[in-house]
C-alpha atoms as a PDB file:
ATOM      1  CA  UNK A   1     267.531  -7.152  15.318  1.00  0.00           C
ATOM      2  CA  UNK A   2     271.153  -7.561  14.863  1.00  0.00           C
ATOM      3  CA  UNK A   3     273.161  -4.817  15.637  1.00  0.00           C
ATOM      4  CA  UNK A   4     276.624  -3.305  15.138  1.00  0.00           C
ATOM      5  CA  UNK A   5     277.300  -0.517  18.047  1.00  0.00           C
ATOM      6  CA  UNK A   6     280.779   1.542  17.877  1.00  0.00           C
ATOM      7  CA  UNK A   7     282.495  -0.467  15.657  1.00  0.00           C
ATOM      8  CA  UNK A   8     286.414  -0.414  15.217  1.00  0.00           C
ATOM      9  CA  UNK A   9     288.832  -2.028  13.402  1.00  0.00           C
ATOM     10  CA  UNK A  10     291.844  -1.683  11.403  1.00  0.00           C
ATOM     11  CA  UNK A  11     294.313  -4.302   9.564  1.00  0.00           C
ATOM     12  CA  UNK A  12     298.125  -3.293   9.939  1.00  0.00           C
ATOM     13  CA  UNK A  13     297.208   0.410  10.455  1.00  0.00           C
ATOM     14  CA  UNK A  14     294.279   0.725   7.682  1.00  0.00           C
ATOM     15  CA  UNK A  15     291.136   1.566   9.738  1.00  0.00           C
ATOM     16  CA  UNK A  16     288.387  -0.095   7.992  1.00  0.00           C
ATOM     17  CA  UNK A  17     285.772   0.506  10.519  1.00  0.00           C
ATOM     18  CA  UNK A  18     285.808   3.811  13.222  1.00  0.00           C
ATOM     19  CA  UNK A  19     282.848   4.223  15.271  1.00  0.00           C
ATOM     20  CA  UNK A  20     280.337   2.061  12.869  1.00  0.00           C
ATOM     21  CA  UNK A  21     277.164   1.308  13.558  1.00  0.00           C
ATOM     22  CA  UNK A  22     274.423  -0.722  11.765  1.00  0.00           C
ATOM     23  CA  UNK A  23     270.673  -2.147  12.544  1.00  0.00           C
ATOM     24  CA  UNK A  24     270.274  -5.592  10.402  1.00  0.00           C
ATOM     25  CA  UNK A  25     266.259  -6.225  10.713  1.00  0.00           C
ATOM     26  CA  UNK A  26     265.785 -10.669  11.649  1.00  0.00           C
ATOM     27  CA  UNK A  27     263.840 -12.243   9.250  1.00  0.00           C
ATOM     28  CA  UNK A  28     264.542 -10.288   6.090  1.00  0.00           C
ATOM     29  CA  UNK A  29     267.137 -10.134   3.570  1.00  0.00           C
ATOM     30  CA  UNK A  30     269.486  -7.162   3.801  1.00  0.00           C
ATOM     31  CA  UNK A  31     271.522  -6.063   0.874  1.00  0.00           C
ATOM     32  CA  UNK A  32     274.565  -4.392   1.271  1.00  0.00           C
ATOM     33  CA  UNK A  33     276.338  -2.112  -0.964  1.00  0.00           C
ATOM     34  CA  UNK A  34     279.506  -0.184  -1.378  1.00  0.00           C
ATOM     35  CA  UNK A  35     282.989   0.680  -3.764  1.00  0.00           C
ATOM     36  CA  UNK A  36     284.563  -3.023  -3.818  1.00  0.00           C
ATOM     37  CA  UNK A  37     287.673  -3.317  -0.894  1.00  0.00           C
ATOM     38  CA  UNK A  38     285.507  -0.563   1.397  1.00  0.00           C
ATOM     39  CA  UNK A  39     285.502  -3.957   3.911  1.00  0.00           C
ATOM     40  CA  UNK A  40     281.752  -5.272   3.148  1.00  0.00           C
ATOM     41  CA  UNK A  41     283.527  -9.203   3.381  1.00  0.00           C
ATOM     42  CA  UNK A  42     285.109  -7.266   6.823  1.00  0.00           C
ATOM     43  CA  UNK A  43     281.518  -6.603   7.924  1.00  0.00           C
ATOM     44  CA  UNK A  44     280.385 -10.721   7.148  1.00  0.00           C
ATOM     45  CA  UNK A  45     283.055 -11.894   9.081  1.00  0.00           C
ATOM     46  CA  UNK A  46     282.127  -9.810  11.858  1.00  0.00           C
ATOM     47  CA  UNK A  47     278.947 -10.821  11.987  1.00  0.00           C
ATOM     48  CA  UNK A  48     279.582 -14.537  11.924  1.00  0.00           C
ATOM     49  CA  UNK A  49     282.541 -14.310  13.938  1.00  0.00           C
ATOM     50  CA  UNK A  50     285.069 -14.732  12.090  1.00  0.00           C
ATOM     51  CA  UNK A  51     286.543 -11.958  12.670  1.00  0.00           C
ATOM     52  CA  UNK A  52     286.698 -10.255  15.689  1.00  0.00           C
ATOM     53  CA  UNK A  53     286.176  -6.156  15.855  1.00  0.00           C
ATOM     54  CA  UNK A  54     289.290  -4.169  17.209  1.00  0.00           C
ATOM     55  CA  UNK A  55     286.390  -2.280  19.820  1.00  0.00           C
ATOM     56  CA  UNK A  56     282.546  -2.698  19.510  1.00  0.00           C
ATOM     57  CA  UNK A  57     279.847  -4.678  20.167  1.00  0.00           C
ATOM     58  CA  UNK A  58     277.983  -6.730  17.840  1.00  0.00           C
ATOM     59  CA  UNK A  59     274.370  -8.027  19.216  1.00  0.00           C
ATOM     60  CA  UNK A  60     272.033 -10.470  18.763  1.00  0.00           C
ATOM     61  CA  UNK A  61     274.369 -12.936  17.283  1.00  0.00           C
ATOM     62  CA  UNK A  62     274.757 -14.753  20.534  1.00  0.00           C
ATOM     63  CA  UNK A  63     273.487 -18.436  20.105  1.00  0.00           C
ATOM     64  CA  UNK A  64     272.668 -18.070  16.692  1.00  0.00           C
ATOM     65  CA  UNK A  65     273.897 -20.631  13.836  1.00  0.00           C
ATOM     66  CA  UNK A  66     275.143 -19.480  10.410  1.00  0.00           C
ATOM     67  CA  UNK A  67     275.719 -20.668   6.882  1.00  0.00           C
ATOM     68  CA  UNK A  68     277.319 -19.281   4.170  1.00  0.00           C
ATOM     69  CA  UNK A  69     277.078 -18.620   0.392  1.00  0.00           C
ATOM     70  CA  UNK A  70     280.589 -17.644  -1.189  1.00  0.00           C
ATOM     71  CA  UNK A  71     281.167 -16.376  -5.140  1.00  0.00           C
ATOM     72  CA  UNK A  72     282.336 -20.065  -5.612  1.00  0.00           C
ATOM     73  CA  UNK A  73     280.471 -22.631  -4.971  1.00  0.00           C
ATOM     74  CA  UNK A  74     282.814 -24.457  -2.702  1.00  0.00           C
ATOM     75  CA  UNK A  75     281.191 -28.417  -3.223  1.00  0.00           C
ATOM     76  CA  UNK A  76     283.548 -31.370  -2.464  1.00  0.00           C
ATOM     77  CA  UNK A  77     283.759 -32.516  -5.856  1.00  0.00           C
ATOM     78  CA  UNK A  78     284.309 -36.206  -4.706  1.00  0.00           C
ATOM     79  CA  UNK A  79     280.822 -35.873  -3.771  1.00  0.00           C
ATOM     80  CA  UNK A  80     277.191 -35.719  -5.079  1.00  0.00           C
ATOM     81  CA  UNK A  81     275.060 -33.425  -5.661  1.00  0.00           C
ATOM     82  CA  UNK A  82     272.873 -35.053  -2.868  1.00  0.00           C
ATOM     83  CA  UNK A  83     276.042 -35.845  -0.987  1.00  0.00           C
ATOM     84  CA  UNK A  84     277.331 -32.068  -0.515  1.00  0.00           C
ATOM     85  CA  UNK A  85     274.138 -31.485   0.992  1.00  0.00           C
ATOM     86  CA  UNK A  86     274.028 -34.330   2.956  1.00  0.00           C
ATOM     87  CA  UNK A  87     277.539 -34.245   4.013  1.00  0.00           C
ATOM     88  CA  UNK A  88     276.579 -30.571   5.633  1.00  0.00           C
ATOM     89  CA  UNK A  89     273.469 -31.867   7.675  1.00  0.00           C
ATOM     90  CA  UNK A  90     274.853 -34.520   9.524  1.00  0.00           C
ATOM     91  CA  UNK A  91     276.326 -32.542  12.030  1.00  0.00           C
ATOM     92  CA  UNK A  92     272.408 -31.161  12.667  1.00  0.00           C
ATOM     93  CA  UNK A  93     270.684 -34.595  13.043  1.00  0.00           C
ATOM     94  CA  UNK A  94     271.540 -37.450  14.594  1.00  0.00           C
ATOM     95  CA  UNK A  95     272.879 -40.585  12.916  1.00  0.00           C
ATOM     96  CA  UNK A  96     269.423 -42.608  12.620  1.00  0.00           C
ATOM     97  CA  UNK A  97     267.878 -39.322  10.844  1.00  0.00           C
ATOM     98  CA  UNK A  98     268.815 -40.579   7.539  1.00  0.00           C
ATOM     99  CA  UNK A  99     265.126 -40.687   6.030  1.00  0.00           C
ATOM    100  CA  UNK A 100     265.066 -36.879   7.518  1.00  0.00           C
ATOM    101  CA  UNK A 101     268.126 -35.976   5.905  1.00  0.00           C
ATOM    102  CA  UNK A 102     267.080 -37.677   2.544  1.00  0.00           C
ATOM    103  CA  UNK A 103     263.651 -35.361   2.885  1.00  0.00           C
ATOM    104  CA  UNK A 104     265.214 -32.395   3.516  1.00  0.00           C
ATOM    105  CA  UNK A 105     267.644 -32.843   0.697  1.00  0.00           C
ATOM    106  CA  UNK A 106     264.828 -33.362  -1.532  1.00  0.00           C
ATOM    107  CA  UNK A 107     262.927 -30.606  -0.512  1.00  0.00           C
ATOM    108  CA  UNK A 108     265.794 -28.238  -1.412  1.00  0.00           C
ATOM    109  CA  UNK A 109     266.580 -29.666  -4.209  1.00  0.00           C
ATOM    110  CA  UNK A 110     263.501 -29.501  -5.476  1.00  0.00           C
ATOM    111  CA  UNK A 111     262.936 -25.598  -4.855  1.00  0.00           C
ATOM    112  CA  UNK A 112     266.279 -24.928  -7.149  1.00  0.00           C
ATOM    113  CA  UNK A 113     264.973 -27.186  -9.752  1.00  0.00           C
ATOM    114  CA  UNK A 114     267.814 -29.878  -9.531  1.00  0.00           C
ATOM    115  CA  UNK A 115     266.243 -33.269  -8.316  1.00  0.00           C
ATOM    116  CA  UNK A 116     266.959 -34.626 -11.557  1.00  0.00           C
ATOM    117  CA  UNK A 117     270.932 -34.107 -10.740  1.00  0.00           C
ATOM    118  CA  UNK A 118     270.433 -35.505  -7.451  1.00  0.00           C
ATOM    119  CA  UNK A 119     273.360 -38.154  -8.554  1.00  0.00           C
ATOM    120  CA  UNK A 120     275.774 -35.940 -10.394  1.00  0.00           C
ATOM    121  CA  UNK A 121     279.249 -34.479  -9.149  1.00  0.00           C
ATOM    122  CA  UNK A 122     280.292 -31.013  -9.131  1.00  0.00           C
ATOM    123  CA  UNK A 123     282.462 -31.412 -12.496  1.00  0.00           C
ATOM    124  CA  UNK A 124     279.054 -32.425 -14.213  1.00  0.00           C
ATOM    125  CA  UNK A 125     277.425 -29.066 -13.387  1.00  0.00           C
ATOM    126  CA  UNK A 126     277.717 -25.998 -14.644  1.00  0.00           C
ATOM    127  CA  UNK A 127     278.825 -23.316 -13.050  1.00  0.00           C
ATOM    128  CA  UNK A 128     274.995 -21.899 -12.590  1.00  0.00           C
ATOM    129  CA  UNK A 129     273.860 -24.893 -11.335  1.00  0.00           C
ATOM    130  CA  UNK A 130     276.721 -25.285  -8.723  1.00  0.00           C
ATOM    131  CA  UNK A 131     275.868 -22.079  -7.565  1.00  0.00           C
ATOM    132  CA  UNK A 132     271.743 -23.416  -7.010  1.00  0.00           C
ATOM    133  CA  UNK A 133     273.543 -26.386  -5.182  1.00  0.00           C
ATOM    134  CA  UNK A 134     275.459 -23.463  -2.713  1.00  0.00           C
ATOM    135  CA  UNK A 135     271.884 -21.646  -2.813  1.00  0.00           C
ATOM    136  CA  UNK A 136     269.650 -25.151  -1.350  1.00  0.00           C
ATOM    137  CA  UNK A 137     272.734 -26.105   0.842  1.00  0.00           C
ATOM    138  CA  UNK A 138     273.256 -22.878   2.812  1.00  0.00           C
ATOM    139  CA  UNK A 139     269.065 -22.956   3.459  1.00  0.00           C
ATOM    140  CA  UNK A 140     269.341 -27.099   4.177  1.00  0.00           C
ATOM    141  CA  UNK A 141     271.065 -26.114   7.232  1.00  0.00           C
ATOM    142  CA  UNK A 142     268.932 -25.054   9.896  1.00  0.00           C
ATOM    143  CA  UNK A 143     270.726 -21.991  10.332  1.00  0.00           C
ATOM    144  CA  UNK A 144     269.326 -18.784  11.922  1.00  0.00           C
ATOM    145  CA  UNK A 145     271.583 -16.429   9.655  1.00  0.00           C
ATOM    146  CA  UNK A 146     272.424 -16.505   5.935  1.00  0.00           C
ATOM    147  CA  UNK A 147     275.575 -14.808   4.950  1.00  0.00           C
ATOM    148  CA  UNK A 148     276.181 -14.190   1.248  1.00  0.00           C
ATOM    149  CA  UNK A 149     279.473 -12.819  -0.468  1.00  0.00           C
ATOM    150  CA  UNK A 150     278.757 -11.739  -3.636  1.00  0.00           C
ATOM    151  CA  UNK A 151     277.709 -14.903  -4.311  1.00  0.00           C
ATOM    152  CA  UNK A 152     276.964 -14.700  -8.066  1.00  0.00           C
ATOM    153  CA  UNK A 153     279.859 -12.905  -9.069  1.00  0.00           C
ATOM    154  CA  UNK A 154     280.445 -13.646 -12.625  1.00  0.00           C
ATOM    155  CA  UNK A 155     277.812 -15.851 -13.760  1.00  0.00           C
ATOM    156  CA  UNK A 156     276.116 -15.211 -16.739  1.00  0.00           C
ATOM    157  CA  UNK A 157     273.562 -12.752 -16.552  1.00  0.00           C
ATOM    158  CA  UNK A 158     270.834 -15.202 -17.749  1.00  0.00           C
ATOM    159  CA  UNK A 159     272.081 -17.520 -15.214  1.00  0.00           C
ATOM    160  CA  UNK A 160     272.161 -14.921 -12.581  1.00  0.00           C
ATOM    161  CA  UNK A 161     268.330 -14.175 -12.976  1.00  0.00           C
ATOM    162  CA  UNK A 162     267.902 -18.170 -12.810  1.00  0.00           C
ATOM    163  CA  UNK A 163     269.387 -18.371  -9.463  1.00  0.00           C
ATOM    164  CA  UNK A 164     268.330 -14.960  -7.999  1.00  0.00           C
ATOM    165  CA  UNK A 165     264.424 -16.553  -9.139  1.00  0.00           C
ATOM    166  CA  UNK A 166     265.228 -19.578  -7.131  1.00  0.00           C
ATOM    167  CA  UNK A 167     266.775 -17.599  -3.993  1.00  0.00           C
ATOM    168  CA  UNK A 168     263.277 -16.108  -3.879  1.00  0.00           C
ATOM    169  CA  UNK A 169     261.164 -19.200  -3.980  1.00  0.00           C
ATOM    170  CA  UNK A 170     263.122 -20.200  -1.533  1.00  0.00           C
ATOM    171  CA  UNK A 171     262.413 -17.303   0.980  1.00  0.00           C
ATOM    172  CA  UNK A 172     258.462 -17.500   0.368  1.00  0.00           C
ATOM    173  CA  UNK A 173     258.728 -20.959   1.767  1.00  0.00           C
ATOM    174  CA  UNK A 174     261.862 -20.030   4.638  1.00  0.00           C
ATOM    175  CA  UNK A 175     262.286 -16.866   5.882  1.00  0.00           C
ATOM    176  CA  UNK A 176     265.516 -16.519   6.866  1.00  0.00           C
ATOM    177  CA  UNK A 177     267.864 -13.300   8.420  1.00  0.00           C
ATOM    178  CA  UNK A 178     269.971 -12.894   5.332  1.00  0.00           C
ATOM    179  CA  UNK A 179     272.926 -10.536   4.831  1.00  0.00           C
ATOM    180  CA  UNK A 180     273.916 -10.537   1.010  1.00  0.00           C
ATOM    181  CA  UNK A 181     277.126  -8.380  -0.099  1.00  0.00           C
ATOM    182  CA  UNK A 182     277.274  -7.387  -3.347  1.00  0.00           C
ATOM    183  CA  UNK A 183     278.690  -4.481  -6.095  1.00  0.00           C
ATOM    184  CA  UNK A 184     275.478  -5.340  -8.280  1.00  0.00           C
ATOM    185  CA  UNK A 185     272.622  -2.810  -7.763  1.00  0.00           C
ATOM    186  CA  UNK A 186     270.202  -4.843  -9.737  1.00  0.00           C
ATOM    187  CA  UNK A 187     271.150  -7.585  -7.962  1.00  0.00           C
ATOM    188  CA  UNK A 188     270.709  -5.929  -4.398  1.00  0.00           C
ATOM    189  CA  UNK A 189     267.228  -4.521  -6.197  1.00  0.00           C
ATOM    190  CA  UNK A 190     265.799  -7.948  -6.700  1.00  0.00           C
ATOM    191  CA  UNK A 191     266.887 -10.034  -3.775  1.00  0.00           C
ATOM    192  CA  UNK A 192     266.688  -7.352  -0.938  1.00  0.00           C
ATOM    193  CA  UNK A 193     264.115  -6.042   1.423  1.00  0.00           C
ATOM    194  CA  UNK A 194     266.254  -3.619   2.771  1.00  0.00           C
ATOM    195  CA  UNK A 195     269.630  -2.392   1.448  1.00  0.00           C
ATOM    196  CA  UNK A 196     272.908  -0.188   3.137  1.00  0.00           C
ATOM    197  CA  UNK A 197     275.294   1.248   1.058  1.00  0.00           C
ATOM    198  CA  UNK A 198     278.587   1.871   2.545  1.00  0.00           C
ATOM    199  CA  UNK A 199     281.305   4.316   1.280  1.00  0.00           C
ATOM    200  CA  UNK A 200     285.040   3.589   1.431  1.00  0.00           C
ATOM    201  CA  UNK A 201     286.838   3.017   4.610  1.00  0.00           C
ATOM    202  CA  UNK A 202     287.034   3.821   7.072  1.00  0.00           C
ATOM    203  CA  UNK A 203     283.164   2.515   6.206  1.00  0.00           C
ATOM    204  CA  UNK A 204     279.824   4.815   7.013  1.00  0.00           C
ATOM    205  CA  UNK A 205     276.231   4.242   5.597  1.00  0.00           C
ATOM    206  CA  UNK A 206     275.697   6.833   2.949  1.00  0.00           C
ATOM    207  CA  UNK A 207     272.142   5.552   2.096  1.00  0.00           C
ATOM    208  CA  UNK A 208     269.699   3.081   3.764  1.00  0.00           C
ATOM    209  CA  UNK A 209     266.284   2.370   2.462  1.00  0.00           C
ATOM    210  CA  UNK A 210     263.743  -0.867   4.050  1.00  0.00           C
ATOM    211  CA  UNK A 211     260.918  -2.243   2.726  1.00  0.00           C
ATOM    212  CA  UNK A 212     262.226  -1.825  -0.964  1.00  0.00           C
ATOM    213  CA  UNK A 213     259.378  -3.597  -2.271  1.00  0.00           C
ATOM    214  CA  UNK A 214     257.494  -1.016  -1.811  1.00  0.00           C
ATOM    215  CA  UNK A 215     259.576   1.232  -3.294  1.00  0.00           C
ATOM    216  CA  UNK A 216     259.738   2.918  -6.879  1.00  0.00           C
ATOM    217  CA  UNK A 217     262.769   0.777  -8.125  1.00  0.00           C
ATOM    218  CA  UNK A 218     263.742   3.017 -10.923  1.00  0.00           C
ATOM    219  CA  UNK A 219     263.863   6.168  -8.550  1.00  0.00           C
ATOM    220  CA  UNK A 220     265.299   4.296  -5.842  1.00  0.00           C
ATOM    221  CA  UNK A 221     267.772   2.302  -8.079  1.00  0.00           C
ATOM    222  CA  UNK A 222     269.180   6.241  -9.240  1.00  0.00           C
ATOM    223  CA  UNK A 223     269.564   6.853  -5.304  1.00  0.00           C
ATOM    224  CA  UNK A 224     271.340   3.980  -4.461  1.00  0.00           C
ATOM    225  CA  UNK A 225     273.796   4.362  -7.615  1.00  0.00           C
ATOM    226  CA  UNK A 226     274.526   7.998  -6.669  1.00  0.00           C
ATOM    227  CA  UNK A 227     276.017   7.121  -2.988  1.00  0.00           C
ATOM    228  CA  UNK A 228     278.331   4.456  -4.598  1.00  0.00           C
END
């Protein structure tokens, strides 16, 4: 369990967070919700440690290793495909656990249905496809903790249900603690076992529901979107 106990924090006299507290269930992913600028990207940072809270305590993060999917993909476009992947793993494996690298690449890359664009650069992708690469990179690395910021943010909504189809192939095969941010309830709906929704700062949870899945998603879908 990851948990957020008493948190506080404020930027230049805004208090985004007063007293906060959350319970972030390991092995699941958790979607969180909330008006955009309530300080959801606030609460990532936290978690990762990026950002440190102004008073608080954040536990279970101790020790732990994190990647990261972003709303852009973020690839070094001087590299491949299979190089951006690559490039991330090194620091993981030692330097004669190239034919491990190579396999783990490969794995990836075939669970987001790119194999065949091993080879190309970023600037032969689209920008659906980049966003797969993001997707197999961030579970490449043998992270304990996911964290995603609205990482699909203006794709095409065709493309959007490509990738979100992948993400989930992916987590049949990996079970990972993910934490994905977003402002789209169908979105949260489809990739989430649990969801928070927050309300604007300084930030409380208005509405929590886990195990989704087992959920009515129509019914719960009209609870969520009345607490944004």
């Amino acid at each position: 369990m990851l948990q957020l106990n008493d948190i506080y924090k404020n930027f230049n006299g805004n208090v985004v967070y007063s007293g906060f507290g959350l319970e972030i269930r390991e092995g699941v992913t958790t979607g969180i919700l909330g008006p955009s600028g309530c300080g959801k990207t606030t609460l990532l940072n936290m978690l990762g440690g990026v950002l440190k809270p102004d008073k608080g305590e954040i536990s279970g993060v101790d020790g732990k290793t994190f990647s990261y999917i972003f709303q852009e993909p973020r690839l070094l476009p001087w590299k491949t495909v299979r190089q951006n992947i690559e490039f991330v793993l090194e620091k993981y494996y030692a330097k004669d656990s190239r034919d491990r690298i190579a396999e783990i690449c490969d794995f990836y890359l075939q669970l987001v249905d790119l194999h065949g664009f091993a080879d190309y650069y970023p600037s032969q992708l689209s920008g659906g496809m980049s966003q797969r690469v993001s997707v197999a990179r961030a579970f490449a690395v043998p992270s304990d903790i996911i964290l995603m910021d609205e990482p699909f943010g203006g794709i095409d909504i065709n493309l959007k249900k490509n990738i979100i189809e992948k993400f989930l192939k992916i987590c049949e095969n990996d079970r990972r603690t993910v934490v994905h941010v977003t402002h789209d309830v169908d979105e949260a709906l489809a990739m989430s076992d649990d969801i928070f929704v927050l309300s604007k700062s300084p930030v409380k949870v208005v509405f929590e529901k886990k195990n989704i899945k087992k959920e009515n998603l129509t019914t719960l879908k009209d609870a969520v979107i009345g607490n944004l």
